[in-house]
N, C-alpha and C. Protein backbone atom coordinates (compact mmCIF):
# COMPACT_ATOMS: atom_id res chain seq x y z
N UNK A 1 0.84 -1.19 0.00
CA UNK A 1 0.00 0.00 0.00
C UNK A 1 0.88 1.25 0.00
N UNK A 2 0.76 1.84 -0.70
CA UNK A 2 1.44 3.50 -0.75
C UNK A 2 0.83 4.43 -0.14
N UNK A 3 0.90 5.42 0.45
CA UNK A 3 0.82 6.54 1.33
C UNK A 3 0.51 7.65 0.66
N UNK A 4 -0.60 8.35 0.17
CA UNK A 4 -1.07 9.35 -0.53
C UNK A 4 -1.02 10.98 1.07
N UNK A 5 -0.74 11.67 1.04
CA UNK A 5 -0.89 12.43 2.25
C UNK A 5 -1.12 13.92 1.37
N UNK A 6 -1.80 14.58 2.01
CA UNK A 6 -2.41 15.62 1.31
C UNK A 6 -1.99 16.81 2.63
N UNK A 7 -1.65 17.79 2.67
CA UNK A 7 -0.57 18.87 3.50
C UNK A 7 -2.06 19.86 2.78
N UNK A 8 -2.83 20.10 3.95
CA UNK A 8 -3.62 21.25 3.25
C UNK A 8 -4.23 22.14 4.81
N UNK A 9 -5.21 23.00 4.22
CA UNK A 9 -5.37 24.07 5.34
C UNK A 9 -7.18 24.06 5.58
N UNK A 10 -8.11 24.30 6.45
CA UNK A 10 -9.41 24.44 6.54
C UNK A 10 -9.75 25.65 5.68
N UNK A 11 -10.30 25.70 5.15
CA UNK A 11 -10.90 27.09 4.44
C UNK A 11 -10.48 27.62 3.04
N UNK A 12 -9.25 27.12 2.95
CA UNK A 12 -8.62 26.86 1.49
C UNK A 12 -9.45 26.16 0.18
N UNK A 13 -9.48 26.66 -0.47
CA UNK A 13 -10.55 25.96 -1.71
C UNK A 13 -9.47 25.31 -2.39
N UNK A 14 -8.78 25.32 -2.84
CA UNK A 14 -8.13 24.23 -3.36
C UNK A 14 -7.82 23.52 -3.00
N UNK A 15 -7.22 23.09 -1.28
CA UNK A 15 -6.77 22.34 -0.69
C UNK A 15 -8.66 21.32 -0.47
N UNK A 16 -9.43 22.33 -0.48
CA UNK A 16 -10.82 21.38 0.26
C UNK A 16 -11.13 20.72 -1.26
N UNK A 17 -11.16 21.34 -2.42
CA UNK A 17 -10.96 20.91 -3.79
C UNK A 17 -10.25 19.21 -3.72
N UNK A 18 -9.23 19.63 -3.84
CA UNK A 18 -8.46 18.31 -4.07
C UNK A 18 -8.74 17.08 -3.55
N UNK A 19 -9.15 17.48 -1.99
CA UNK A 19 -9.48 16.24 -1.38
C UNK A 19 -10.52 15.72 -1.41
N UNK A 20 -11.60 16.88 -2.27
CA UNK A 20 -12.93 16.39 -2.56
C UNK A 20 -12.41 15.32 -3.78
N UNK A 21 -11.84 15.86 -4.50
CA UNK A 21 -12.15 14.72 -6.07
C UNK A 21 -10.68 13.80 -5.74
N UNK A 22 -9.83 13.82 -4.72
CA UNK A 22 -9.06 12.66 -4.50
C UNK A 22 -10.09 11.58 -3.70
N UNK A 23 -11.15 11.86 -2.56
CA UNK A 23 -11.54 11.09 -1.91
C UNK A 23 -13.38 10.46 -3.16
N UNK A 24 -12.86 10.89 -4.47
CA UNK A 24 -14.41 10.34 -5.36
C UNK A 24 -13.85 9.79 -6.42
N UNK A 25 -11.91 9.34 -5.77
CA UNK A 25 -11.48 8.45 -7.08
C UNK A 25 -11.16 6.62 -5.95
N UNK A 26 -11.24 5.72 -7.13
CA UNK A 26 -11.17 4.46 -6.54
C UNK A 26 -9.51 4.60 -6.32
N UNK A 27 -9.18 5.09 -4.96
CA UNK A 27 -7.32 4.81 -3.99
C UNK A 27 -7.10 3.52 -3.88
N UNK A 28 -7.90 2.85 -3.35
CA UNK A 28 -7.87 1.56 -2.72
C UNK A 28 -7.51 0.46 -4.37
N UNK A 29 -7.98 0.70 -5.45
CA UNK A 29 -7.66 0.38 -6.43
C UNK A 29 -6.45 0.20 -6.52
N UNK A 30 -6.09 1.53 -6.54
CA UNK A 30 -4.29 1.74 -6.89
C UNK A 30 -3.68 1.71 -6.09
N UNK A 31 -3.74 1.06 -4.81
CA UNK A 31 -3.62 0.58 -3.18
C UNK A 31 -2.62 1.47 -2.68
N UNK A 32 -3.20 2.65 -2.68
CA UNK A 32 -3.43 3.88 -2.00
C UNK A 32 -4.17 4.34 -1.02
N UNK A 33 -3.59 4.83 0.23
CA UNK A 33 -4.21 5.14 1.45
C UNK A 33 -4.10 6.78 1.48
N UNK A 34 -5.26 7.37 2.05
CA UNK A 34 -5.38 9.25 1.67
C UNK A 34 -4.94 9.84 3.34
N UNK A 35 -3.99 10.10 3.35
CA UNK A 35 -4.11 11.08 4.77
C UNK A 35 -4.02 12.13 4.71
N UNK A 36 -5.04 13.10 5.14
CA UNK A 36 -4.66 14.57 5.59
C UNK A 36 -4.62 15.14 6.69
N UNK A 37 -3.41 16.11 6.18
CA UNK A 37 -2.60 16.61 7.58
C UNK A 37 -3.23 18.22 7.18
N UNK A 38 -3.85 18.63 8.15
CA UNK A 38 -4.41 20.09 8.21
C UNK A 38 -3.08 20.62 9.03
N UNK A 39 -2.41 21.62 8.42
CA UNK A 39 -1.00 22.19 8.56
C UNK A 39 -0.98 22.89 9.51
N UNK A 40 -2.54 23.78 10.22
CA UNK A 40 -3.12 24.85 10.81
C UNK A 40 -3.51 24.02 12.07
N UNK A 41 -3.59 23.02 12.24
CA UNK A 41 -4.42 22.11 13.64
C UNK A 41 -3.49 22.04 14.32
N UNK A 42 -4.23 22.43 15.72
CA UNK A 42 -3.36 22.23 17.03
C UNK A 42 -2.48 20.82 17.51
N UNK A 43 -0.83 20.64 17.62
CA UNK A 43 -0.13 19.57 17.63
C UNK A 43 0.06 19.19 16.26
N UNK A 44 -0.05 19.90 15.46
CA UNK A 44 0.57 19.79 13.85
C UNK A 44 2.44 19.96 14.28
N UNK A 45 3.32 19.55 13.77
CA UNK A 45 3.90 19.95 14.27
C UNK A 45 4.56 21.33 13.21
N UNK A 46 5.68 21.98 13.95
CA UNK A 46 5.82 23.30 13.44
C UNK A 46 6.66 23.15 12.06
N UNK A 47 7.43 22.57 12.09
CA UNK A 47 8.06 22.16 10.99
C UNK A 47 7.57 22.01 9.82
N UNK A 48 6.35 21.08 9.87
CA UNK A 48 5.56 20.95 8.57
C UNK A 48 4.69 22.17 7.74
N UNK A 49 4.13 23.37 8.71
CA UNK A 49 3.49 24.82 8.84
C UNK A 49 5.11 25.55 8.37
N UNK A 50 5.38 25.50 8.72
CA UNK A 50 6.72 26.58 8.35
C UNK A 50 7.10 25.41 6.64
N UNK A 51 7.09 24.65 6.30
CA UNK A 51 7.46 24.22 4.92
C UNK A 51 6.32 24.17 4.39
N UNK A 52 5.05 24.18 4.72
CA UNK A 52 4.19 24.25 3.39
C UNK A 52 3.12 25.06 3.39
N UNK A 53 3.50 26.49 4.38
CA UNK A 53 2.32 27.43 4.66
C UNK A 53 2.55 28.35 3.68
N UNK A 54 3.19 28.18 2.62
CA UNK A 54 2.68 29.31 1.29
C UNK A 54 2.29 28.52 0.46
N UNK A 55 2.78 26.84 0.53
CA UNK A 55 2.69 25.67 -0.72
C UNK A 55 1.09 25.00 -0.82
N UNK A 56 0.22 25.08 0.17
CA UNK A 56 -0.73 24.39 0.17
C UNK A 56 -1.76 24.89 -0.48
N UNK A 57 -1.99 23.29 -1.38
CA UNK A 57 -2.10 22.13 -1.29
C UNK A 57 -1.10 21.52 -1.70
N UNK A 58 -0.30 20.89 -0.74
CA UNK A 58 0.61 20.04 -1.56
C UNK A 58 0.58 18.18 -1.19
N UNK A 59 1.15 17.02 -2.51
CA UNK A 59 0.47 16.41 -2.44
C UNK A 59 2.07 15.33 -2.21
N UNK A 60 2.07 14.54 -1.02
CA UNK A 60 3.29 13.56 -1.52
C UNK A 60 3.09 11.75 -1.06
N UNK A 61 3.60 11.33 -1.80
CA UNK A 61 3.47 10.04 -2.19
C UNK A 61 4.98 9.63 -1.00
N UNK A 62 4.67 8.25 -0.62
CA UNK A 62 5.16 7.99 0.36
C UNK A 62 6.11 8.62 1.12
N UNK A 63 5.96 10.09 1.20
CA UNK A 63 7.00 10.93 2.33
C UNK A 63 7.85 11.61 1.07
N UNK A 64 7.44 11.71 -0.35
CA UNK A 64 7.98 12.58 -0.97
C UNK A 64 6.86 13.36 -2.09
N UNK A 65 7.53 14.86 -1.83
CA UNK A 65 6.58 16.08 -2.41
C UNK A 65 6.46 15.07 -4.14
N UNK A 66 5.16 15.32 -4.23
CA UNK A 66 4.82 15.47 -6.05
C UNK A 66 4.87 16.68 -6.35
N UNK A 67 4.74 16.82 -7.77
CA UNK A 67 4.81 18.08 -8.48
C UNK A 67 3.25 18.65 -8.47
N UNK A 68 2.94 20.22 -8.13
CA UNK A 68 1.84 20.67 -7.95
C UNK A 68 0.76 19.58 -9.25
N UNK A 69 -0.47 19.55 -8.61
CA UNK A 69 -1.29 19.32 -9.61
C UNK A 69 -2.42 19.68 -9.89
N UNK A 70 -2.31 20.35 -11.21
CA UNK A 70 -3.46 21.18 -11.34
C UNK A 70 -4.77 21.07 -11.00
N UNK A 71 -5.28 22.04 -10.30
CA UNK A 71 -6.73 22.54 -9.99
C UNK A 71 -7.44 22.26 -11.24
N UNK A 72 -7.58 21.68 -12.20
CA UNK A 72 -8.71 21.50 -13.46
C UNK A 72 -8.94 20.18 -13.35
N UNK A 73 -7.62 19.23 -12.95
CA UNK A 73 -7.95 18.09 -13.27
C UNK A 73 -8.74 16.97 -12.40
N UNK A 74 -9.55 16.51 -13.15
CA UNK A 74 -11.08 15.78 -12.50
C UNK A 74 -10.91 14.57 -12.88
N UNK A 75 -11.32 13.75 -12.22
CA UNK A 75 -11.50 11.88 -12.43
C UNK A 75 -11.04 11.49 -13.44
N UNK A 76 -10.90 11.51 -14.38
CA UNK A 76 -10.13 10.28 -14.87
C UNK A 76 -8.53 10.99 -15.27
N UNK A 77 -8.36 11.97 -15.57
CA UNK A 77 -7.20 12.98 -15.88
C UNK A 77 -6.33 12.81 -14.40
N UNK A 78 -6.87 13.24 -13.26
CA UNK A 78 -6.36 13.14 -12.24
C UNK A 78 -5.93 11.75 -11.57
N UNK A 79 -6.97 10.58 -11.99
CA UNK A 79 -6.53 9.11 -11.80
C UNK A 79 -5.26 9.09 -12.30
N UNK A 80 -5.21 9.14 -13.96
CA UNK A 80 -4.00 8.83 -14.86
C UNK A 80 -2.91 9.91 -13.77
N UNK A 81 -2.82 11.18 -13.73
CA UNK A 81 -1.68 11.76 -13.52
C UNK A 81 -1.01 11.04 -12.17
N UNK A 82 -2.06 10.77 -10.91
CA UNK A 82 -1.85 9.60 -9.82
C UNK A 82 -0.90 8.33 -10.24
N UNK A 83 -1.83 7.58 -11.29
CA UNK A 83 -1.03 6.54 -11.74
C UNK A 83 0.31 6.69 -12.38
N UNK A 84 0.65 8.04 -13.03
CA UNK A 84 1.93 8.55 -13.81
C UNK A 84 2.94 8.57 -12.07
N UNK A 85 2.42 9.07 -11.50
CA UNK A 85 3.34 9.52 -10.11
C UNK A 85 3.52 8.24 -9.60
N UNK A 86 2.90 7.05 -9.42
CA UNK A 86 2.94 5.88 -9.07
C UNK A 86 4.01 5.17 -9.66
N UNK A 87 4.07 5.18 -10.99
CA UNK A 87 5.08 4.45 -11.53
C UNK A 87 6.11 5.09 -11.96
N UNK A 88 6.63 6.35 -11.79
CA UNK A 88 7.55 7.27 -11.63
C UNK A 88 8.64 6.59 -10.06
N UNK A 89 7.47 6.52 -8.96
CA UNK A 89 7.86 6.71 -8.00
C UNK A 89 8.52 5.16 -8.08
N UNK A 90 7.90 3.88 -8.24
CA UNK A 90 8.20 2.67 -8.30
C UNK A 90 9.98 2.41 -8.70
């Protein structure tokens, strides 16, 4: 299983974006697990807020940053670019 983790903020539309149409694609398919870390929540730790409090939404695959991904892309565009990062990462 690979580690999908999503670094985002409450109130942010792109960050609430992403995780809307990451959590309305089949993960478990591509045996992918979704965690999000709200950067802004109390016991976040500081480290992670100080590296991605201008970057968010940012998206990384087992403990490493992906390359931003665009705000347009929807279900099946966004599956494929997932699956491109998957076997990049492999």
């Amino acid at each position: 299983m690979h580690e999908l983790t999503l670094f985002s903020r409450t109130g942010c539309c792109l960050c609430e974006g992403l995780e809307s149409r990451l959590r309305a694609l089949d993960l478990v398919g591509l045996s992918i697990t979704l965690t999000v870390i709200d950067i802004d929540a109390p016991g976040t730790p500081q480290d992670l807020l100080a590296r991605y409090d201008l970057e968010v939404p940012v998206l990384a695959l087992d403990g490493c940053d992906l390359p931003r991904v665009s705000p347009r892309l929807t279900g099946e565009g966004l599956l494929n670019w997932l699956q491109r990062c998957l076997s990049t990462a492999l």
